[in-house]
Protein backbone atom coordinates (compact mmCIF):
# COMPACT_ATOMS: atom_id res chain seq x y z
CA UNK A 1 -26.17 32.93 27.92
CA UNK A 2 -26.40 32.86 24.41
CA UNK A 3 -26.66 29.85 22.44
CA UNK A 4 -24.41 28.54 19.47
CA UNK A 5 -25.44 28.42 15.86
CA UNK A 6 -27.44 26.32 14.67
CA UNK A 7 -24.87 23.33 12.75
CA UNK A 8 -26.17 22.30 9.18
CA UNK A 9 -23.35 19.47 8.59
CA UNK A 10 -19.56 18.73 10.28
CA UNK A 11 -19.07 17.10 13.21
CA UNK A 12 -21.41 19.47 15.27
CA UNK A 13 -24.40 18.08 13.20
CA UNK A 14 -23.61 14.74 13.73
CA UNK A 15 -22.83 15.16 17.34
CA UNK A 16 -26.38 16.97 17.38
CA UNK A 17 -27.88 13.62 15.80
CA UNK A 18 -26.59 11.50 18.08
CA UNK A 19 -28.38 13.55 20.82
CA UNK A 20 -31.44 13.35 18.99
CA UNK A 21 -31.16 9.36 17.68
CA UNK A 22 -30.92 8.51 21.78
CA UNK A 23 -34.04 10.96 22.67
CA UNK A 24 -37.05 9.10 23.82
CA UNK A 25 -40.10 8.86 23.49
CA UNK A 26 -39.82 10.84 20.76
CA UNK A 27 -40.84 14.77 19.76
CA UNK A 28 -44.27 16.08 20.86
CA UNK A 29 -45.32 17.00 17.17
CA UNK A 30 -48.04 19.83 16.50
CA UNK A 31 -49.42 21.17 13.13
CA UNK A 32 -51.96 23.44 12.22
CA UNK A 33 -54.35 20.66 11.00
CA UNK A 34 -53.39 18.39 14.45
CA UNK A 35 -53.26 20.99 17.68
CA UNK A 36 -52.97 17.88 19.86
CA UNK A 37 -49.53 16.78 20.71
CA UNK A 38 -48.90 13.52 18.85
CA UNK A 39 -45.51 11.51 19.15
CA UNK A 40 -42.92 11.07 16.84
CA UNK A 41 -40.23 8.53 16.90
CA UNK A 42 -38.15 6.15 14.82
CA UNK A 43 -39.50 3.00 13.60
CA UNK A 44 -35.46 1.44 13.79
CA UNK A 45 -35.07 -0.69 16.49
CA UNK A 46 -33.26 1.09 19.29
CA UNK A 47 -29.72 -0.20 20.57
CA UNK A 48 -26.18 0.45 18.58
CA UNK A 49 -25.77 4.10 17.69
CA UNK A 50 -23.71 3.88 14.85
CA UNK A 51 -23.38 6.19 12.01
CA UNK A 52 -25.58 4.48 9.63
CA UNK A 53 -28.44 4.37 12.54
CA UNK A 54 -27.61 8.05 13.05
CA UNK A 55 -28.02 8.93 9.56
CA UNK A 56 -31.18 6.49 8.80
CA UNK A 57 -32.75 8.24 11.50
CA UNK A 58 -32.11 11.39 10.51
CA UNK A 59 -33.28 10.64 6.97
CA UNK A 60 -36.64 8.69 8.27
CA UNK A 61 -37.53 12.54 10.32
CA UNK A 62 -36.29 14.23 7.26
CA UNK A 63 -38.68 12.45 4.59
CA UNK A 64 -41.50 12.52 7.72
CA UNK A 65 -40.87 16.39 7.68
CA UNK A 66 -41.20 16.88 3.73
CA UNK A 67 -44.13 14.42 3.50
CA UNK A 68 -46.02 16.80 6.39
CA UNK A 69 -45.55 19.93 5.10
CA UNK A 70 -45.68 19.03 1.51
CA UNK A 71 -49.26 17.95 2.48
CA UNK A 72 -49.60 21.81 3.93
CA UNK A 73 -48.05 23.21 0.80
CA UNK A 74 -45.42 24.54 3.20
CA UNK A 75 -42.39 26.33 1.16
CA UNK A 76 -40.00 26.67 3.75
CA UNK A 77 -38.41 23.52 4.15
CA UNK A 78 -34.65 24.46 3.26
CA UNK A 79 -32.55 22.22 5.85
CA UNK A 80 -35.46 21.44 8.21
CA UNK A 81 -34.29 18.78 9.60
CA UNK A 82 -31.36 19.81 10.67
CA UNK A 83 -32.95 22.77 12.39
CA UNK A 84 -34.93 20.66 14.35
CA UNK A 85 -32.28 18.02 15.46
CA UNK A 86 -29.68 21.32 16.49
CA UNK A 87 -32.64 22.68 18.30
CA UNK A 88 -34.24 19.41 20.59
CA UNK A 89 -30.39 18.21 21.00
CA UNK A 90 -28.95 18.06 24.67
CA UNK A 91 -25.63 20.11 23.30
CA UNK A 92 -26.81 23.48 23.73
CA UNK A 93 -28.35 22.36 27.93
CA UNK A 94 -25.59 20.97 28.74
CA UNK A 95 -22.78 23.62 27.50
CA UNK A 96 -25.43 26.05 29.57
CA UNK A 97 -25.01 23.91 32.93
CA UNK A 98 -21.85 23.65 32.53
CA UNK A 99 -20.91 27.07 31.89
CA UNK A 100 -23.12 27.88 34.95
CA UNK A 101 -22.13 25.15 37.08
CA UNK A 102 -25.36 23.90 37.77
């Protein structure tokens, strides 16, 4: 099995942060000044998943991401966020059980 592309904007992006605006708890975060696991989630109020929610959670990881790194003098932030919502998405399990049929 090998896994799609990463998306970076179109309709597989925002498919991607839907997936990742319904995931719960949150992401187990680690950095190299905090080697335990801490939990990140949105501060908006759960329920309607609209497109504005989608994108205001997207932007709230986003400036979260920049505001880390930044701190760690970390260069490499080009399109972070989006990495990280394609990656933790359930797109890329689910195309792999159901191409599998398990």
């Amino acid at each position: 099995f090998k896994s799609s592309g990463l998306p970076v904007d179109g309709d597989a992006l925002e498919e991607r942060k839907r997936d990742f605006a319904r995931t719960k708890p949150g992401l187990l975060v680690v950095t190299p000044t905090a080697s335990d696991p801490s939990s990140w989630s949105s501060a908006l109020p759960s329920g309607d998943m609209n497109k504005e929610k989608l994108d205001a959670t997207f932007q709230e990881l986003q400036a979260w991401l920049d505001s880390q790194l930044s701190a760690l003098k970390c260069p490499s932030r080009l399109q972070l966020a989006e990495r990280v919502v394609g990656m933790v998405s359930a797109t890329e399990g689910f195309r792999f059980a159901m191409e599998h049929q398990v």
